[in-house]
Protein backbone atom coordinates (compact mmCIF):
# COMPACT_ATOMS: atom_id res chain seq x y z
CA UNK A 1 -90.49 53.09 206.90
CA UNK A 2 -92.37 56.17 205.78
CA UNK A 3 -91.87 59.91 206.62
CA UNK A 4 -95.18 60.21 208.04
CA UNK A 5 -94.28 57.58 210.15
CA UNK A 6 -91.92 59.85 212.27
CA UNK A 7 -94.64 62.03 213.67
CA UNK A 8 -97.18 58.59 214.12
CA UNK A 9 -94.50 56.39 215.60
CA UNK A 10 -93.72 59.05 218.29
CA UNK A 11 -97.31 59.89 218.63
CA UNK A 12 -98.12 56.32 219.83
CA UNK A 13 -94.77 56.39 221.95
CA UNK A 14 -95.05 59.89 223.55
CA UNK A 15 -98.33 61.68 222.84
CA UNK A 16 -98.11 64.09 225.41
CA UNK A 17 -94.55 65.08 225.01
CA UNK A 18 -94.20 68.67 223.33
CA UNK A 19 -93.50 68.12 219.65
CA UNK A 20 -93.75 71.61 218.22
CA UNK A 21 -93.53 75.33 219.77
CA UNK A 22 -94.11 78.06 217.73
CA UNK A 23 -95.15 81.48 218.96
CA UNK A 24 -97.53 81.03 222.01
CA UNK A 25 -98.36 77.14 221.04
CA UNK A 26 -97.44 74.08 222.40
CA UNK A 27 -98.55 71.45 220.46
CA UNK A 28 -98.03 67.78 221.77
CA UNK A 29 -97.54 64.59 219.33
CA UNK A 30 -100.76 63.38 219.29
CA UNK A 31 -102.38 67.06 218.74
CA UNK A 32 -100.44 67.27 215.70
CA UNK A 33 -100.74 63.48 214.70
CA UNK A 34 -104.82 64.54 215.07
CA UNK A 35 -104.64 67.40 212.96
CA UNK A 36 -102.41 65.84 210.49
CA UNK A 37 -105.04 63.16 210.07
CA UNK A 38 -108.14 65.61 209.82
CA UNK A 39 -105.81 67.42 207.09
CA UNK A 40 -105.33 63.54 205.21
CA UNK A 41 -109.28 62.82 205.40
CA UNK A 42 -110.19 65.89 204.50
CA UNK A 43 -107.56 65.70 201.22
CA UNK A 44 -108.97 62.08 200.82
CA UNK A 45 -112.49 63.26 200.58
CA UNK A 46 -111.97 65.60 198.06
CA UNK A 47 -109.82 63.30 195.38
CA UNK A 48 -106.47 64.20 196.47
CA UNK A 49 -104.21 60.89 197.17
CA UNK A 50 -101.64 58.91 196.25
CA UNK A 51 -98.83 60.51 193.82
CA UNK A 52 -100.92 63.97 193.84
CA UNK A 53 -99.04 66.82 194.45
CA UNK A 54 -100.06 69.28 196.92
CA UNK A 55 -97.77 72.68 197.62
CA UNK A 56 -97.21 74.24 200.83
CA UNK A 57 -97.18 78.40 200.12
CA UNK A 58 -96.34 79.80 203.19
CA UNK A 59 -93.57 81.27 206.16
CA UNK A 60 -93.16 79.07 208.87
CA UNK A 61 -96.20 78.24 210.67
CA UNK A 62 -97.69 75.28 212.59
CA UNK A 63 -100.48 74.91 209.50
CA UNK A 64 -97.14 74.35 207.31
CA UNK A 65 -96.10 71.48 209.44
CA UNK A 66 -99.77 69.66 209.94
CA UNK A 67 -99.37 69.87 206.19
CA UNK A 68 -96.45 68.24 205.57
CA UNK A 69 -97.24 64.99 207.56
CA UNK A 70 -101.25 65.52 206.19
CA UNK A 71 -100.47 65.48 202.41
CA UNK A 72 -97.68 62.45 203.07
CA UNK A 73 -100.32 60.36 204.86
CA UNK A 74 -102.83 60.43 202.02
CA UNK A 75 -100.06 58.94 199.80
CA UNK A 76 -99.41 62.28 198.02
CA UNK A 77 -96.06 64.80 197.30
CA UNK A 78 -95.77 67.71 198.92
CA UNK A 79 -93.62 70.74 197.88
CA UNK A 80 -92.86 73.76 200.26
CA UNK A 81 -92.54 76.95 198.39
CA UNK A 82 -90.52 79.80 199.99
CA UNK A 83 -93.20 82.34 201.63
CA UNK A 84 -91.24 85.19 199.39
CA UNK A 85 -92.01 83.72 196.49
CA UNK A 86 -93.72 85.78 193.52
CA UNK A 87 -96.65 85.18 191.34
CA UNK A 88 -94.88 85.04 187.95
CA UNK A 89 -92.34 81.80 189.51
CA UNK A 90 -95.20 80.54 191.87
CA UNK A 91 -96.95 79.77 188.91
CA UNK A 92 -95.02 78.24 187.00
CA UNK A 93 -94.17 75.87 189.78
CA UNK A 94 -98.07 75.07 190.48
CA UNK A 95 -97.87 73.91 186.59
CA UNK A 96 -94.95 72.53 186.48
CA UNK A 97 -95.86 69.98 188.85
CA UNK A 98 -99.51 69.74 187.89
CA UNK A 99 -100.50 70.91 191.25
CA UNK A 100 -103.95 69.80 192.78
CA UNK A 101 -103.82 70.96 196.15
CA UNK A 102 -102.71 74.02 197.67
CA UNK A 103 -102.31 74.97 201.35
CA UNK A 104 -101.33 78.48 201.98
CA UNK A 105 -101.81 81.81 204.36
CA UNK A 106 -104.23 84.43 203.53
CA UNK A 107 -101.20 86.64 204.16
CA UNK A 108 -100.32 85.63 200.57
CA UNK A 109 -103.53 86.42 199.30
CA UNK A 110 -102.69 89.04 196.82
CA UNK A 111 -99.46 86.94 195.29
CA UNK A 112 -102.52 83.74 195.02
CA UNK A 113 -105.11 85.95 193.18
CA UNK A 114 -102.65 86.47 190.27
CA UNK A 115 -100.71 83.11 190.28
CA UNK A 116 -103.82 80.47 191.03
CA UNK A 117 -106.23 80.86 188.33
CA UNK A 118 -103.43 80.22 185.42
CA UNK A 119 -103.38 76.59 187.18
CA UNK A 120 -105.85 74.60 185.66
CA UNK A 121 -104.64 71.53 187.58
CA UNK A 122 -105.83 72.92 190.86
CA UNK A 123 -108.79 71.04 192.21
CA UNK A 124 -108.68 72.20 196.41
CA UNK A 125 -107.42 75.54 197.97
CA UNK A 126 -106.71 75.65 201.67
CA UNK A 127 -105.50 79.01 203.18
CA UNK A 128 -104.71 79.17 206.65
CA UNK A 129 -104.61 82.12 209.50
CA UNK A 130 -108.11 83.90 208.26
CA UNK A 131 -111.16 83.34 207.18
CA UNK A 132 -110.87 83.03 202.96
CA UNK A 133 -111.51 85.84 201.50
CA UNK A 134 -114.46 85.63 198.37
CA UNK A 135 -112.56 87.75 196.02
CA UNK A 136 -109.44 85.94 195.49
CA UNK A 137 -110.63 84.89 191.69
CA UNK A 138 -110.79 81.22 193.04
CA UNK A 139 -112.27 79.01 195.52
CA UNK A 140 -110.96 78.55 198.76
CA UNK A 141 -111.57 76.59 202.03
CA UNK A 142 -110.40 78.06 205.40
CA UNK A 143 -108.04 75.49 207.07
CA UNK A 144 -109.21 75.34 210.13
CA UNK A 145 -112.98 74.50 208.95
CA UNK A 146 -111.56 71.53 206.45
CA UNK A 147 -110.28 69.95 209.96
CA UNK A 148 -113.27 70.46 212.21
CA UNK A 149 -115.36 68.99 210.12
CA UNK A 150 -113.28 65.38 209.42
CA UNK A 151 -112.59 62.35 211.54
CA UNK A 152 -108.79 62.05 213.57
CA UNK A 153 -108.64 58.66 212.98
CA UNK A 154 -105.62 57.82 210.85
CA UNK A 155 -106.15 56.85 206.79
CA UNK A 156 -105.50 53.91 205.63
CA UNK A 157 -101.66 53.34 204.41
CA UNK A 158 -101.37 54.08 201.28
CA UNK A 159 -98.08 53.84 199.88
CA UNK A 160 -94.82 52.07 200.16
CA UNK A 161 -91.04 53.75 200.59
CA UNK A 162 -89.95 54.03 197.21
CA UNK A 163 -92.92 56.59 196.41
CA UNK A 164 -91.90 59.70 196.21
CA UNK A 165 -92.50 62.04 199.33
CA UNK A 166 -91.47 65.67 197.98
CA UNK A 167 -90.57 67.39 195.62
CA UNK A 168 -87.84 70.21 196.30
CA UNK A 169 -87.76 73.51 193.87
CA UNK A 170 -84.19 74.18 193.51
CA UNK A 171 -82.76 77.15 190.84
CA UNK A 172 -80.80 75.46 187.91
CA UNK A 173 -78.98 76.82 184.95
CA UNK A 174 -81.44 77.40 182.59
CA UNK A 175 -83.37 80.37 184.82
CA UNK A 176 -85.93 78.02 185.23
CA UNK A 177 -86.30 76.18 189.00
CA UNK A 178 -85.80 71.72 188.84
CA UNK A 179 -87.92 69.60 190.94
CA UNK A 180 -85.77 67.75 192.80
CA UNK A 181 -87.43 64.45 193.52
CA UNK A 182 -87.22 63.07 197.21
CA UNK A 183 -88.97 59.41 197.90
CA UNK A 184 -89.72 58.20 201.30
CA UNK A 185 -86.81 55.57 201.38
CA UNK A 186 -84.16 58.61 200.16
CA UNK A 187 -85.63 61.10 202.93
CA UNK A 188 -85.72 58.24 205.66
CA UNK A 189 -82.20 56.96 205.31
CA UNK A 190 -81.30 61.12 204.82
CA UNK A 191 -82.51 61.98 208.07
CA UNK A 192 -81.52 58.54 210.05
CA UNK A 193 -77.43 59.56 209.13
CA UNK A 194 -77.44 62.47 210.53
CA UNK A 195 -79.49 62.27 213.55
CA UNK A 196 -76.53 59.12 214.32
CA UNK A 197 -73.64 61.59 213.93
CA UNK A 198 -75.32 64.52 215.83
CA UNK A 199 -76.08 61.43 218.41
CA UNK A 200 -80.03 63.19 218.34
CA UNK A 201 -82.11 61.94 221.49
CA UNK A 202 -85.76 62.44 222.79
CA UNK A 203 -84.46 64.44 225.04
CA UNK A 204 -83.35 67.06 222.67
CA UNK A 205 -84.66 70.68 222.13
CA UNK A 206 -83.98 71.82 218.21
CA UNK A 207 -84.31 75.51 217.47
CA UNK A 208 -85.00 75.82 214.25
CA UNK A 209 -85.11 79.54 212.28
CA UNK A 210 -84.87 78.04 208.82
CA UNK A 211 -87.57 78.46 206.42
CA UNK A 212 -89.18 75.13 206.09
CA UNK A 213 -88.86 75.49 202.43
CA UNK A 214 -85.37 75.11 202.76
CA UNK A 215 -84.43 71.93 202.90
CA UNK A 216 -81.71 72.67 205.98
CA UNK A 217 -84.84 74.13 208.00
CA UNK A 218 -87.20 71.36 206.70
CA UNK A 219 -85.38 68.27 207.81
CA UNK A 220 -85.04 69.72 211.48
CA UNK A 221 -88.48 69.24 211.76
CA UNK A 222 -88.22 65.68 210.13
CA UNK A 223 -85.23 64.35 212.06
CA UNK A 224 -87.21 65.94 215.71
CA UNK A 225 -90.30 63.55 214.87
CA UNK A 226 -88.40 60.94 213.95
CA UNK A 227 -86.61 60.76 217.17
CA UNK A 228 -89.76 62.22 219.46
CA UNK A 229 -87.71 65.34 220.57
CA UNK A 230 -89.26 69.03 220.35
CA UNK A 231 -88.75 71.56 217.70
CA UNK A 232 -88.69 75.58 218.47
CA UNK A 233 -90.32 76.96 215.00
CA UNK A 234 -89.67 80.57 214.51
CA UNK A 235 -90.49 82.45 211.32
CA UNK A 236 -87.00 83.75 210.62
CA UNK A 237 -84.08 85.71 211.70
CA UNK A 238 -85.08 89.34 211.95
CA UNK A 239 -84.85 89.80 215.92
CA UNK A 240 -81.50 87.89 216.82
CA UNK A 241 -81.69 89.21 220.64
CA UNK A 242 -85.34 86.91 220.57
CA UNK A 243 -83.78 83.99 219.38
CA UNK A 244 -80.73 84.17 221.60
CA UNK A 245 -83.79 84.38 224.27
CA UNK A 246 -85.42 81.73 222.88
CA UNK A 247 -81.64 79.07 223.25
CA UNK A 248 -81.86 80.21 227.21
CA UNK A 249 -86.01 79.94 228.17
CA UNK A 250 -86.38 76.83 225.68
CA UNK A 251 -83.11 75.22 226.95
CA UNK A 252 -82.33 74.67 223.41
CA UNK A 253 -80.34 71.98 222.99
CA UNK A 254 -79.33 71.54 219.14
CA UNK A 255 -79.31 75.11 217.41
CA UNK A 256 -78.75 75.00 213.36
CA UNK A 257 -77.61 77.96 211.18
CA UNK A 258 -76.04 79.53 208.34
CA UNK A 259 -73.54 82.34 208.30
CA UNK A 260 -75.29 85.12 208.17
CA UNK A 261 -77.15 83.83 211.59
CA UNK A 262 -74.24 83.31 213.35
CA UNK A 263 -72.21 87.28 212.53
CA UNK A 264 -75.65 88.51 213.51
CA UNK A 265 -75.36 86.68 216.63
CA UNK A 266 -71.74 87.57 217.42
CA UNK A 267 -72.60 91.42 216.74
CA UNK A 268 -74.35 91.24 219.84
CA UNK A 269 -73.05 92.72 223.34
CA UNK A 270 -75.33 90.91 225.47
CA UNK A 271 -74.61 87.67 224.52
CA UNK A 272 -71.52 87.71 226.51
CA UNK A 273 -72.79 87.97 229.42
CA UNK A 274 -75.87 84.72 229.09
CA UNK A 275 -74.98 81.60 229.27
CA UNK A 276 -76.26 78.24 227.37
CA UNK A 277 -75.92 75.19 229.69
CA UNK A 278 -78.12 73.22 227.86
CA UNK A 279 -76.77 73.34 224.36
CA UNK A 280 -75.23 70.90 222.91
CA UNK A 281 -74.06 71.15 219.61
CA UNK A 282 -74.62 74.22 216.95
CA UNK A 283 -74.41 73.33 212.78
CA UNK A 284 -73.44 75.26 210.10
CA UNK A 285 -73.90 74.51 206.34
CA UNK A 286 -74.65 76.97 203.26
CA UNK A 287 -70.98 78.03 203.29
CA UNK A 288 -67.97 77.71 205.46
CA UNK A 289 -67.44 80.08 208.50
CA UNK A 290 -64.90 82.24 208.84
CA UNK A 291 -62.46 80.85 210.95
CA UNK A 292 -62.31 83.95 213.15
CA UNK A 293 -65.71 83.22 214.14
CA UNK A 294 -65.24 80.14 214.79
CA UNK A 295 -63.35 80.87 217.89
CA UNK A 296 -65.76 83.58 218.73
CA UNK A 297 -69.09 81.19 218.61
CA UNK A 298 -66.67 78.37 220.74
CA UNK A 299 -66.73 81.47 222.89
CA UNK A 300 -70.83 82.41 222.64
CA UNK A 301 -71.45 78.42 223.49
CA UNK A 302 -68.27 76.85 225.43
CA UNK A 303 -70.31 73.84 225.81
CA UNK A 304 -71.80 73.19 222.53
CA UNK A 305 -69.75 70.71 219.65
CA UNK A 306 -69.75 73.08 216.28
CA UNK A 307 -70.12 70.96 213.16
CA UNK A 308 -69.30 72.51 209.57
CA UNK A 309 -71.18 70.36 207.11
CA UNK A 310 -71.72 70.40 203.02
CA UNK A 311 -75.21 69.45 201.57
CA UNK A 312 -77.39 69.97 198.52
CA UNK A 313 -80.82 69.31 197.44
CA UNK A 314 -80.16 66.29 195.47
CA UNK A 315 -79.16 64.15 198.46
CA UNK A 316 -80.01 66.37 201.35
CA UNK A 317 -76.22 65.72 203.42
CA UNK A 318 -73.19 64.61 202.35
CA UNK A 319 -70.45 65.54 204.58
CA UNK A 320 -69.86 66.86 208.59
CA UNK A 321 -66.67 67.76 209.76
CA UNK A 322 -66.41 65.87 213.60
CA UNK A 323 -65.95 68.65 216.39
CA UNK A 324 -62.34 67.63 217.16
CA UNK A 325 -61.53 67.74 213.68
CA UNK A 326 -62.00 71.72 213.36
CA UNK A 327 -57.98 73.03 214.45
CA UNK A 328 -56.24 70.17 212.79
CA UNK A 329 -58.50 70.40 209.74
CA UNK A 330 -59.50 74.22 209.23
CA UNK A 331 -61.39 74.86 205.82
CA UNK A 332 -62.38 70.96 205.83
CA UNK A 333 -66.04 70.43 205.09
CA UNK A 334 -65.59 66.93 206.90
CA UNK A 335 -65.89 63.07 206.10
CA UNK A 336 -69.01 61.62 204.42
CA UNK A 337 -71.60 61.39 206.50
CA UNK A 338 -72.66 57.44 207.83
CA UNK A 339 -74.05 55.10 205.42
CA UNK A 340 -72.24 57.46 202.01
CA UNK A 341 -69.48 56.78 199.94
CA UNK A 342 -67.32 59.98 198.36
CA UNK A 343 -64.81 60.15 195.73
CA UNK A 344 -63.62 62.83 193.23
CA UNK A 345 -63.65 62.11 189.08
CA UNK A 346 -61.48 64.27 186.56
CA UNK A 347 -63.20 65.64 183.45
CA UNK A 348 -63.43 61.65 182.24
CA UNK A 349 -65.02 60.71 184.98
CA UNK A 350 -61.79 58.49 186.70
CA UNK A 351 -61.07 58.35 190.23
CA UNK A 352 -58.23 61.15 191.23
CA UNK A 353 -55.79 60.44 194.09
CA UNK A 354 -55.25 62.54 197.19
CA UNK A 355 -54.63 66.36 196.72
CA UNK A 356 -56.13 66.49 193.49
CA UNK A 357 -59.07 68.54 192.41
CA UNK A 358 -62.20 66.84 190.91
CA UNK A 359 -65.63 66.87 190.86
CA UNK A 360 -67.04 65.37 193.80
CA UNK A 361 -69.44 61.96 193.39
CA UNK A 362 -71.88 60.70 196.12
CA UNK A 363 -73.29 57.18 196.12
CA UNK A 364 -75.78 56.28 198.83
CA UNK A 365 -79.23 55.35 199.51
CA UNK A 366 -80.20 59.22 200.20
CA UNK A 367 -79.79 60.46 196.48
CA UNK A 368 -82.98 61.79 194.43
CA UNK A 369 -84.95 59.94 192.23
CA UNK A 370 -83.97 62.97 189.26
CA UNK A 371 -85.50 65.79 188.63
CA UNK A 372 -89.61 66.25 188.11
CA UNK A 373 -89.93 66.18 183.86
CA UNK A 374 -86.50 66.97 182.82
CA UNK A 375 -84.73 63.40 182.16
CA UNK A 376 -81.70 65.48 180.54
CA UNK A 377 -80.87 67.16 183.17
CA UNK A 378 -81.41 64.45 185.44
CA UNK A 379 -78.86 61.83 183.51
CA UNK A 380 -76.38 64.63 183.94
CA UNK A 381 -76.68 64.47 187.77
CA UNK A 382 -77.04 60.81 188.02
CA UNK A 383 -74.50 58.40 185.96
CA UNK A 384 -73.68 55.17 186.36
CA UNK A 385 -71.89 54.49 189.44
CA UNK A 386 -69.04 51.42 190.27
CA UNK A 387 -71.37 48.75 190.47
CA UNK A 388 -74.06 47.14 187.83
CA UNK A 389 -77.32 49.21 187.93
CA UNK A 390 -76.80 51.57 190.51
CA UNK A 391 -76.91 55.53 189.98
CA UNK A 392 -74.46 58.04 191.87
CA UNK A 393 -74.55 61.96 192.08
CA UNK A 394 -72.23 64.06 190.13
CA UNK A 395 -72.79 67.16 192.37
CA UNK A 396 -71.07 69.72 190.17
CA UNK A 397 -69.16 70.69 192.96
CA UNK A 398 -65.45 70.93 192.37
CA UNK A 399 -63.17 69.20 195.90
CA UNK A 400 -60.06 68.33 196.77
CA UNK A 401 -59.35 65.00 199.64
CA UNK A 402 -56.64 64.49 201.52
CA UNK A 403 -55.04 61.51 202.21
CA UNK A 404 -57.28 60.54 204.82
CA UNK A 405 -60.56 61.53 203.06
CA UNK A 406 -61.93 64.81 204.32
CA UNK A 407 -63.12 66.93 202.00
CA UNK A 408 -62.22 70.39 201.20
CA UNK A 409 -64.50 72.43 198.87
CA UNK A 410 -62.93 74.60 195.73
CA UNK A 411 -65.70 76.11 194.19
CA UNK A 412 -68.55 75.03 191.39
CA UNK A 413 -68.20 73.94 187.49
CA UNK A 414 -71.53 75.24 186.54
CA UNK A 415 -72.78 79.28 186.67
CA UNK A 416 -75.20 78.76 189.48
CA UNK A 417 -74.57 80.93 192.44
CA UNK A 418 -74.74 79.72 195.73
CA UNK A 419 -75.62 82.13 198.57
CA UNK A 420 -77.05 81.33 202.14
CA UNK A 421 -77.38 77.91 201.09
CA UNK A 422 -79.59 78.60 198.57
CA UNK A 423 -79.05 77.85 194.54
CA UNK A 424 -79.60 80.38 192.54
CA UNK A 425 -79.83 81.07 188.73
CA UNK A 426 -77.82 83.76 187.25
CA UNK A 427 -80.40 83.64 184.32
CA UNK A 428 -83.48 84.08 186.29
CA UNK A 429 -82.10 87.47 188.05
CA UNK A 430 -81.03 88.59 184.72
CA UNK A 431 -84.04 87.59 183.50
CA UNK A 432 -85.59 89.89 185.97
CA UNK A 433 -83.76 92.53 185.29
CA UNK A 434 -84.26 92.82 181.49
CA UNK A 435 -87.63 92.46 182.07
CA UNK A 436 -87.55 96.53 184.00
CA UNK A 437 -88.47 98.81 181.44
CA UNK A 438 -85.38 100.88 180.37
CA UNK A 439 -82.59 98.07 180.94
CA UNK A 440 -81.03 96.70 177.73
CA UNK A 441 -78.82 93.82 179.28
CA UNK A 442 -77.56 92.89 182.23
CA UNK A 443 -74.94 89.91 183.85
CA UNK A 444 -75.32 88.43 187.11
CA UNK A 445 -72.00 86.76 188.77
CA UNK A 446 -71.38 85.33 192.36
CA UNK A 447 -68.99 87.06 193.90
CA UNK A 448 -66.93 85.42 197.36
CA UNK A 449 -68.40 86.04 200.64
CA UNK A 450 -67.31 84.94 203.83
CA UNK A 451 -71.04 84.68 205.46
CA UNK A 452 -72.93 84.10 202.01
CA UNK A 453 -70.22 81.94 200.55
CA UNK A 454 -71.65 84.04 197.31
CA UNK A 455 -72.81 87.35 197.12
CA UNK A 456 -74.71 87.82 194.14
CA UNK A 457 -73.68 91.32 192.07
CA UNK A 458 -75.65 92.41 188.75
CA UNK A 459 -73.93 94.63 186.54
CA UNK A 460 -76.41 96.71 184.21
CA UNK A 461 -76.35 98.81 180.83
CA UNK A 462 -79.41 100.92 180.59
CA UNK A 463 -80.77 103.09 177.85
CA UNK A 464 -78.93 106.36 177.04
CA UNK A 465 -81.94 108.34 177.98
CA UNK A 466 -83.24 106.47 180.97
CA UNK A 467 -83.24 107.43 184.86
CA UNK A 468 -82.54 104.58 185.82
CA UNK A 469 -80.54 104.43 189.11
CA UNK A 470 -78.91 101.70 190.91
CA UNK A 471 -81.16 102.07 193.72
CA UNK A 472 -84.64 101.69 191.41
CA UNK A 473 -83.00 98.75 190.11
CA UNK A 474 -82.71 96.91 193.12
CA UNK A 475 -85.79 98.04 194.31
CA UNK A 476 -87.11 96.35 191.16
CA UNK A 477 -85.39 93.46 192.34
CA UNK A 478 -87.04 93.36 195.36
CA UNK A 479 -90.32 93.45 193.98
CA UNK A 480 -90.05 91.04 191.63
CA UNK A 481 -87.44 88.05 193.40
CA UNK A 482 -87.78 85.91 196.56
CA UNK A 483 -85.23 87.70 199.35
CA UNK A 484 -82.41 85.54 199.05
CA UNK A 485 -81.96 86.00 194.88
CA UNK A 486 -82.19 89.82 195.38
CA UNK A 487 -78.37 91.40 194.01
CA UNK A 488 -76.03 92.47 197.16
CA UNK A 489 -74.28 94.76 194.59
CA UNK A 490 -76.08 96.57 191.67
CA UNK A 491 -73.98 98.66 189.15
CA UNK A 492 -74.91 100.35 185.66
CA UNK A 493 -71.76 100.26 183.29
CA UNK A 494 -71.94 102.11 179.71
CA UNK A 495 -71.02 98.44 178.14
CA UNK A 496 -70.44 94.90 179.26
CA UNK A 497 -67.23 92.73 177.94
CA UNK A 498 -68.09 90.53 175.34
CA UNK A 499 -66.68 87.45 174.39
CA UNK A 500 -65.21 87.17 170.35
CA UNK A 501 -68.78 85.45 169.73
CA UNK A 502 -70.42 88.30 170.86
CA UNK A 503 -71.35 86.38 174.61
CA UNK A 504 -71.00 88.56 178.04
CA UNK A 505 -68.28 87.66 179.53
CA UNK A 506 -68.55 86.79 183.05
CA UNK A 507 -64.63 86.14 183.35
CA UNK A 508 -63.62 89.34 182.65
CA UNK A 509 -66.68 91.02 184.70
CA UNK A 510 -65.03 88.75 187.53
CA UNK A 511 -61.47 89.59 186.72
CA UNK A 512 -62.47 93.59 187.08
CA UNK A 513 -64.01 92.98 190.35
CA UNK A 514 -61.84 94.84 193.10
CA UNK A 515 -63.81 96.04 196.06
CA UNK A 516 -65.30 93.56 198.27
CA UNK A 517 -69.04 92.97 198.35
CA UNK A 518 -71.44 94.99 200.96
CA UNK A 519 -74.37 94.37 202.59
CA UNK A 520 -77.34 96.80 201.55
């Protein structure tokens, strides 16, 4: 089976059924099977096909969906950029991938005229929402004209499971963002696990305010085709009153979220007095909840199963804690999800017994292929595993398991900070930083969070006669990185510790931490 094949195999079993609302539209299953395969021809006709890769720049939209299942029926790899995304990391992503296609929004316009024309690769431009503008510095094709004018019959097949489907930009240690490599088979038996634990039917109404770019929000979508249910697409979180709305008039029946969704929820008076009959189960990932709100969202949905789960990038899922699990087992990130293995390794990579913290190791059919051009870094990540020839994923993840195998999470071996699910490179937001005219160095640490499982704090040392304040330097910040790698604490300090060698040291900018971490 291919991914594509979700959206066609439902299309043929339930064309009319509501596939995808977003905004004012109600698309059906065969209206977005159609438009998917005008997208395909029209990719086809321009010399964009098998093992091209095409990236998806844009927020959450219907065009980013029709996209998706487009590119993946022409045989190609598509790769969703986050909508936030700047023109300095954009590009180097277009590159690094050897981009040929591009779908985006003419919102992005202005971030597209300085990131596109350093991309020789790029043979076809699509941008969505407007007629394309003529002085973007390339050549574009409105979206919406490249389908009129091609045939919805469906393109031949042209490629077999163990292609790859998509490739995932992730943040790694180096301040540079890995590929992470995704083939149909890994992405098929990915979203066929958990759609058996969350016991997913047609009948099921997902809302989904993830960016699509995230892999969380992306595989929503995925797992709703595969099964023929219907997917509520919203672009975001900013009006939580419209998407507690949205769970009553939509009947919402499966509601996913991180966190930070769910306290903005519970700060709201009015939940408590509407009522959710139709949901049926809410998940949380990206870090655990506090357990004082998990009585309170029991509370907001008395009828809804809660599932805390732990994922990452390189094999989507990899644990789910079962609903009558959460008082016996609180803190417990769950059992491995149907279809995985788990086990935890000391530092030589040997099996540790019950109690004992390790590194945690996944072995399934759902792991990446490695990462796109960096073969170091991807035999770090996947070693051999038990059995001859086979490949498992050292996650980098440090665990503990009790005696009857559910996991509980300790913290990471590497620097990378992980906040609202997302990975992020301490090096890239120092990078950043330095880069602000009148900032000599700077060190960028995760700090605990109970709704961002990480809050990310920069600590900076700036010239003796700059003005400089900690306020410019954020705003910097915002400028110049996507939302969720912008510093939740910014502080200028005369001098940073330093190691014997000379190094920052992050330890002791840790160990002098005292005051918790605030929201701007």
């Amino acid at each position: 089976m291919l991914v594509n094949d979700f959206l066609e195999n439902s299309a043929r079993s339930r064309p009319d059924h509501v596939a995808l609302v977003f905004g004012g539209q109600r698309l059906t299953y065969g209206q977005i099977d159609s438009a998917a395969n005008r997208l395909a021809n029209h990719l086809l006709a321009n010399g964009i096909g098998r093992g091209d890769r095409v990236v998806i720049y844009m927020d959450n939209a219907v065009e980013a969906v029709i996209a998706v299942f487009g590119i993946l029926k022409t045989g190609a790899i598509f790769s969703i950029v986050n909508g936030s995304t700047k023109a300095e990391k954009l590009a180097y992503i277009l590159n690094n991938c050897q981009c040929v296609g591009l779908v985006a929004h003419q919102r992005k316009a202005r971030v597209l005229a300085e990131a596109v024309p350093t991309v020789p690769s790029l043979r076809l431009a699509l941008l969505a929402g407007t007629r394309a503008e003529s002085d973007l510095g390339f050549e574009a094709t409105p979206f919406e004209s490249a389908l009129a004018h091609q045939p919805a019959e469906p393109p031949r097949r042209a490629c077999i499971d163990v292609d790859l489907a998509t490739i995932i930009y992730t943040s790694g240690s180096t301040g540079f963002p890995k590929g992470v490599m995704s083939t149909h088979r890994m992405m098929v038996a990915a979203a066929t696990s958990i759609t058996q634990y969350l016991e997913n039917t047609p009948d099921d109404v997902i809302l989904d305010v993830l960016p699509l770019s995230f892999d969380y929000g992306l595989y929503q979508v995925l797992m709703a085709f595969r099964i023929g249910a219907t997917v509520v697409l919203e672009d975001g979180f900013t009006f939580p009153y419209r998407v507690a709305q949205l769970l009553q008039q939509e009947n919402v029946t499966g509601f996913p979220g991180v966190p930070t969704i769910f306290a903005m929820l519970l700060q709201l008076d009015s939940l408590r007095s509407m009522d959710f009959p139709h949901l049926r189960y809410v998940t949380n990932t990206a870090a655990a909840l506090p357990v004082s709100h998990v009585s309170r969202i029991r509370q907001m949905f008395p009828g809804a199963k809660l599932y805390s789960m732990y994922g990452l990038t390189e094999c989507k899922r990899v644990s789910y804690l079962p609903p009558e699990e959460a008082d016996r087992r609180p803190g417990s990130v769950g059992i491995a999800i149907p279809n995985t293995e788990v086990y935890i390794v000391d530092e030589a990579g040997q099996r540790v017994p019950p109690g004992v913290v390790g590194e945690l190791v996944v072995r399934g059919s759902h792991l990446m292929s490695g990462y796109w051009e960096a073969p170091e870094d991807t035999a770090r990540a996947l070693r051999p595993g038990p059995y001859p020839g086979e490949r498992v994923l050292y996650t980098g993840d440090l665990f503990r398991m009790d005696e009857e195998g559910f996991l509980f999470f300790v913290g990471r071996k590497d620097d990378v900070i992980k906040s609202r699910g997302e990975k992020i490179s301490p090096r890239e937001v120092e990078n950043a930083l330095c880069a602000l005219d009148g900032v000599v160095e700077a060190a960028v640490i995760g700090l605990p969070d109970e709704l961002l499982g990480e809050a990310i704090a920069a600590y900076v040392v700036v010239r003796d006669d700059s003005r400089l304040t900690e306020r410019a330097i954020l705003a910097h910040c915002v400028r110049s990185l996507e939302d969720f790698m912008v510093p939740k604490r910014v502080e200028i300090w005369p001098g940073l510790p330093k190691t014997p060698s000379g190094k920052i040291s992050k330890l002791q900018l840790r160990e002098a931490w005292r005051q918790p971490v605030v929201a701007r």
